[in-house]
Protein backbone atom coordinates (compact mmCIF):
# COMPACT_ATOMS: atom_id res chain seq x y z
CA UNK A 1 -7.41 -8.42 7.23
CA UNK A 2 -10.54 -9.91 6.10
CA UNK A 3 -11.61 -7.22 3.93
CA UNK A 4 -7.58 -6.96 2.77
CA UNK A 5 -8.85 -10.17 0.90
CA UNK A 6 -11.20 -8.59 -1.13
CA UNK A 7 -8.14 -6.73 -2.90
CA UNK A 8 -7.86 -9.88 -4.76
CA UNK A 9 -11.45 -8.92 -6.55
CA UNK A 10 -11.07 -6.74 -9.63
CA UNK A 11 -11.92 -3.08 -8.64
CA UNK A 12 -10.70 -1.09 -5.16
CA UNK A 13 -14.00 -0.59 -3.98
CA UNK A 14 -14.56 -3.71 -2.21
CA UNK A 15 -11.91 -3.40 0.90
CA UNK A 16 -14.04 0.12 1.82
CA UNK A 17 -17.15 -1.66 1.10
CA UNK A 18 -16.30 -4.58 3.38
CA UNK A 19 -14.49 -2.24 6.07
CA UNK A 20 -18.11 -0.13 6.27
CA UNK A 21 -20.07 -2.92 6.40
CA UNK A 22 -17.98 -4.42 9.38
CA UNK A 23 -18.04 -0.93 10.90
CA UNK A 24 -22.17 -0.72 10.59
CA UNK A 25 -22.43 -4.16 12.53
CA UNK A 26 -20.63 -2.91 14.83
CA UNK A 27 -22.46 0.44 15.52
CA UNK A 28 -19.69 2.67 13.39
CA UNK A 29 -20.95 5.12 11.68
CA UNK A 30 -20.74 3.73 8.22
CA UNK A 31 -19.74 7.45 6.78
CA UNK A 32 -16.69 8.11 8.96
CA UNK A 33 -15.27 4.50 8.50
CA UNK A 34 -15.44 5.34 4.95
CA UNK A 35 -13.38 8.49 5.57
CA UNK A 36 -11.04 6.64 7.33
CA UNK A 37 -10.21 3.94 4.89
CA UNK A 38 -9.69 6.62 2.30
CA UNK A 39 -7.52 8.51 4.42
CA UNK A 40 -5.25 5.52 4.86
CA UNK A 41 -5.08 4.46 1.75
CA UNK A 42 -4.17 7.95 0.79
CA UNK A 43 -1.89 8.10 3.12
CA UNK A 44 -0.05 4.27 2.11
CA UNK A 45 -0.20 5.70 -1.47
CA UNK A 46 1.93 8.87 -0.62
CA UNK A 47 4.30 6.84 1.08
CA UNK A 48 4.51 4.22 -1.43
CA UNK A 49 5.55 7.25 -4.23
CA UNK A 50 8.33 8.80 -1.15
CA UNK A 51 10.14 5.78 -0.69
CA UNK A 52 9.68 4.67 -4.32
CA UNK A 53 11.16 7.79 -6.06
CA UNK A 54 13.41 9.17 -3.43
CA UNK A 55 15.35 4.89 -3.78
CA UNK A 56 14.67 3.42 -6.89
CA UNK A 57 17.65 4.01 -8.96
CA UNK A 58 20.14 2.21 -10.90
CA UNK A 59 17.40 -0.72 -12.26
CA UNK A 60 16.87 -1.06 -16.16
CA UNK A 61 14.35 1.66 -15.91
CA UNK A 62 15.65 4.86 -14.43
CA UNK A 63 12.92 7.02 -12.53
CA UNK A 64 13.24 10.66 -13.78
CA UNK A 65 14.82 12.81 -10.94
CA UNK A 66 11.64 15.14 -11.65
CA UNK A 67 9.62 12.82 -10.11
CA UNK A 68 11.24 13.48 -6.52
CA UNK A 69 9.96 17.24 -7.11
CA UNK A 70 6.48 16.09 -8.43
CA UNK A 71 5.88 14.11 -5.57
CA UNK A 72 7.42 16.85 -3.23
CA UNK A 73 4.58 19.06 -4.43
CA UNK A 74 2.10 16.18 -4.15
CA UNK A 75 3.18 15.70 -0.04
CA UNK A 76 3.11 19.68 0.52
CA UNK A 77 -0.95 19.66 -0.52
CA UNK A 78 -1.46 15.94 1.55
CA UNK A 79 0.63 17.66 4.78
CA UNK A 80 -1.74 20.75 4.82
CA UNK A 81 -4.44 19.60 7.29
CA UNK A 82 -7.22 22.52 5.52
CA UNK A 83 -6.46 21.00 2.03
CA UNK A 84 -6.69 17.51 2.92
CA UNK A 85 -10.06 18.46 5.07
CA UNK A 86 -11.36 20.10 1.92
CA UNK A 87 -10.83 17.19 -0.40
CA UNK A 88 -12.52 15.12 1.55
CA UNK A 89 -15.35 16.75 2.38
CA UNK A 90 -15.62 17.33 -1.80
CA UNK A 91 -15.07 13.49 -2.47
CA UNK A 92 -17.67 12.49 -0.47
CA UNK A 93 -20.06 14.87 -2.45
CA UNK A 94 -18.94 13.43 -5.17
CA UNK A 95 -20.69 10.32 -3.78
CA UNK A 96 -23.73 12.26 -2.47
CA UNK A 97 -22.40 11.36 1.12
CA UNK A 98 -22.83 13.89 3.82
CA UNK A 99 -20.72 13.12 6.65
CA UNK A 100 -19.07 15.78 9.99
CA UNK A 101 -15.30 15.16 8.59
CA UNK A 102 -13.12 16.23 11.57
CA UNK A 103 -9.97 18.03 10.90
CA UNK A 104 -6.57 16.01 11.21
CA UNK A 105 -3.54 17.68 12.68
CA UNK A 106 -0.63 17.62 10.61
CA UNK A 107 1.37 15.44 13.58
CA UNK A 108 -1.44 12.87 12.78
CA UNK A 109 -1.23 13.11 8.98
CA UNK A 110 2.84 12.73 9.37
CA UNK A 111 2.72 10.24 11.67
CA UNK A 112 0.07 8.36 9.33
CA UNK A 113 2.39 8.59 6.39
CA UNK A 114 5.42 7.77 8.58
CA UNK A 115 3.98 4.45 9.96
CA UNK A 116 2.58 3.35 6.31
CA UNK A 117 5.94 4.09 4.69
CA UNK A 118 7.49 1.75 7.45
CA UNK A 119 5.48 -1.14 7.01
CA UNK A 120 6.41 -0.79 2.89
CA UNK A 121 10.21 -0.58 3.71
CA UNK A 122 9.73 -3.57 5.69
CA UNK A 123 8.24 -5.45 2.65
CA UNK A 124 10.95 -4.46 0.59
CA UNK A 125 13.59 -5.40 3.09
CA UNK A 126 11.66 -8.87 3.31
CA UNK A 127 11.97 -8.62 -0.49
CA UNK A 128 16.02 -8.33 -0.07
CA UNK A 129 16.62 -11.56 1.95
CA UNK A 130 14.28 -13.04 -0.38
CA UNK A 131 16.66 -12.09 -3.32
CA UNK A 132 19.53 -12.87 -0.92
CA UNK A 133 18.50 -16.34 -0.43
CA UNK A 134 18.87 -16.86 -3.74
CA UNK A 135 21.72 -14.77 -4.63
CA UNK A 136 23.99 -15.24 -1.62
CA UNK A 137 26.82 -12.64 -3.25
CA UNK A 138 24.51 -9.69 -3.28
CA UNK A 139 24.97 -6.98 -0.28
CA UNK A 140 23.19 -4.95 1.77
CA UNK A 141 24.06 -1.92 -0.85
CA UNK A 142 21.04 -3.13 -2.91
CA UNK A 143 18.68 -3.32 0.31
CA UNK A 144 17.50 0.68 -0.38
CA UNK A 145 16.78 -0.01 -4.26
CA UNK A 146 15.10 -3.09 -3.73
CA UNK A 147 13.27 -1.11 -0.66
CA UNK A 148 11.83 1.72 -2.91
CA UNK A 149 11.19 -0.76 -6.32
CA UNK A 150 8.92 -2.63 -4.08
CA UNK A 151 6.84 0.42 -2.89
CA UNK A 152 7.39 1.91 -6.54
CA UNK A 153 5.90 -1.63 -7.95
CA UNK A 154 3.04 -1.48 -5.21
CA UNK A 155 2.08 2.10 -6.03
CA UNK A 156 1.62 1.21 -9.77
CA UNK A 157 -0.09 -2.18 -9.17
CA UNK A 158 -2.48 -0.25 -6.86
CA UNK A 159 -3.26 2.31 -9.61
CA UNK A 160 -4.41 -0.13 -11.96
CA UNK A 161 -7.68 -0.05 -10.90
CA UNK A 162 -9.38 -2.79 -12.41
CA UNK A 163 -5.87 -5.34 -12.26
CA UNK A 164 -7.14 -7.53 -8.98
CA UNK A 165 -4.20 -6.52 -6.30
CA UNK A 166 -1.84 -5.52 -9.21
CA UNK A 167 -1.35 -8.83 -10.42
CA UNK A 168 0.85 -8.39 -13.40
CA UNK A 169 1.63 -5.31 -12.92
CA UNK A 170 3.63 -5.41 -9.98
CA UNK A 171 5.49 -8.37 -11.45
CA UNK A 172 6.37 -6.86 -14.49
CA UNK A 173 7.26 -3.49 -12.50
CA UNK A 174 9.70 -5.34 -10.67
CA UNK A 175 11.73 -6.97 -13.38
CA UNK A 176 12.39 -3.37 -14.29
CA UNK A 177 13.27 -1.60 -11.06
CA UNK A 178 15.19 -4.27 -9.33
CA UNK A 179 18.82 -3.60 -8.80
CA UNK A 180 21.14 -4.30 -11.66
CA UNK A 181 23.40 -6.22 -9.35
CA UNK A 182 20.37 -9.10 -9.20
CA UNK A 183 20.50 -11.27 -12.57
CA UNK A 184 17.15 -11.33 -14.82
CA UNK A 185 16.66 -15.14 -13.52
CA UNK A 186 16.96 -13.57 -9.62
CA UNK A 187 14.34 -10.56 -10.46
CA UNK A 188 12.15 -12.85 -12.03
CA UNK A 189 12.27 -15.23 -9.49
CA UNK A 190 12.16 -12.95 -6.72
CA UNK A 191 9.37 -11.18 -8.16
CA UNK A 192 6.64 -13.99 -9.05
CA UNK A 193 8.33 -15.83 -5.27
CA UNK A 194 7.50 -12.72 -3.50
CA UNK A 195 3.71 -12.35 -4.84
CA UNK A 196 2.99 -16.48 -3.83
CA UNK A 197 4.50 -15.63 -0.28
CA UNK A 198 2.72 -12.55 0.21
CA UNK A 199 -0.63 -14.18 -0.47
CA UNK A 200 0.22 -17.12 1.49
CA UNK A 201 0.87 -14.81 4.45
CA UNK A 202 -2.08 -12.66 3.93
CA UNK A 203 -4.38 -15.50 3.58
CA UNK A 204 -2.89 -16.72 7.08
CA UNK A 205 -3.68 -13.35 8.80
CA UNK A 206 -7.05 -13.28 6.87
CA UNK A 207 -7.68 -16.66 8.62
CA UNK A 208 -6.59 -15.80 11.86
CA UNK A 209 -8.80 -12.99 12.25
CA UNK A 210 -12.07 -14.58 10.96
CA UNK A 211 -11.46 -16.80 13.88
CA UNK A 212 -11.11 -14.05 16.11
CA UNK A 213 -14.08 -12.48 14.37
CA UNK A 214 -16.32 -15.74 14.87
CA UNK A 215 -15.49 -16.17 18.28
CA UNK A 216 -16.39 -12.37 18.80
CA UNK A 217 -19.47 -12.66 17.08
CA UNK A 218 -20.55 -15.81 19.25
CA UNK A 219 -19.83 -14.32 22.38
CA UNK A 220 -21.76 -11.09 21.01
CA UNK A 221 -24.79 -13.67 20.72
């Protein structure tokens, strides 16, 4: 959570930098943390473009039913453990880091995905009682489309890279992937609401653990 802060920093660099530095303070090899944190994002990324193509339908901007083969392809690569051992091992050259990358099984790499595509369909379901609290006559028919235009919206916001968190982006992905049912004042409500809550929240957990993280440190001393 404290390095989740830095996502507010233009650039995606600075969570991994933060998460390697924590891990070197704490005698983690720096190298493998980095593998890690690329590994998850990776895997939140996939997840975000499952749940975003396979629900997303019906808003003002249809996703092409291509995509769901596209990203098919895309999860067949990610779920073969010898690929995804491979790319890593040639991304980190690509950074002139030499690092023993252990091989994942593909239970862990499914899991992985599994558990990161959860926590986004819980966002987007948090997103739906948002909408609902404002729009008492919508129902639960709208809870899967407003499920997969939130991961859509995060996977876009997270691939503009120098956007800080997707600000903008997201927004502005949302008016157009938001249920019809849901008027243009609820979308844009929801969708600017949504961003001020989220940062609220994460700036609660952020604060939470740096307390946890200075009383560790003390008793460390």
């Amino acid at each position: 959570m404290i390095a989740n802060a830095s996502r507010y920093i233009p650039g995606k660099v600075w969570f991994i930098g933060i998460m390697a530095w924590m891990a070197h303070e704490y005698k983690v090899s720096k190298e493998r943390f980095v593998v890690a944190s690329i590994l998850t994002q990776l895997f939140n990324l996939v997840g975000a473009a499952i749940i975003g193509v396979a629900l997303t339908r019906g808003g003002q901007f249809e996703i092409p039913i291509w995509m769901l083969a596209f990203v098919g392809i895309g999860l067949i690569f990610v779920l073969q453990p010898k690929f995804l051992h491979k790319a890593t091992i040639w991304a980190l050259r690509l950074k002139h880091t030499s690092v023993d990358v252990p091989k994942m099984p593909l239970k862990t790499v499914v899991y992985s995905i599994a558990i990161q595509g959860l926590a986004l369909a819980l966002m987007g379901a948090s997103m739906f009682l948002m909408a609902k609290a404002f729009a008492p006559e919508l129902t639960i028919k709208v809870l899967p489309q407003t499920m997969g235009s939130f991961s859509m919206s995060y996977l876009l916001g997270y691939l503009s890279f120098f956007v800080p968190a997707g600000l903008g982006v997201r927004e502005g992905s949302l008016m157009l992937l938001l249920p019809a049912e849901m008027t243009e004042a609820v979308r844009a409500t929801v969708s600017i609401g949504f961003r001020i809550w989220s940062i609220f929240v994460e700036l609660i957990h952020t604060l939470i653990a740096l307390i946890f993280y200075a009383k560790i440190f003390r008793e460390s001393r």
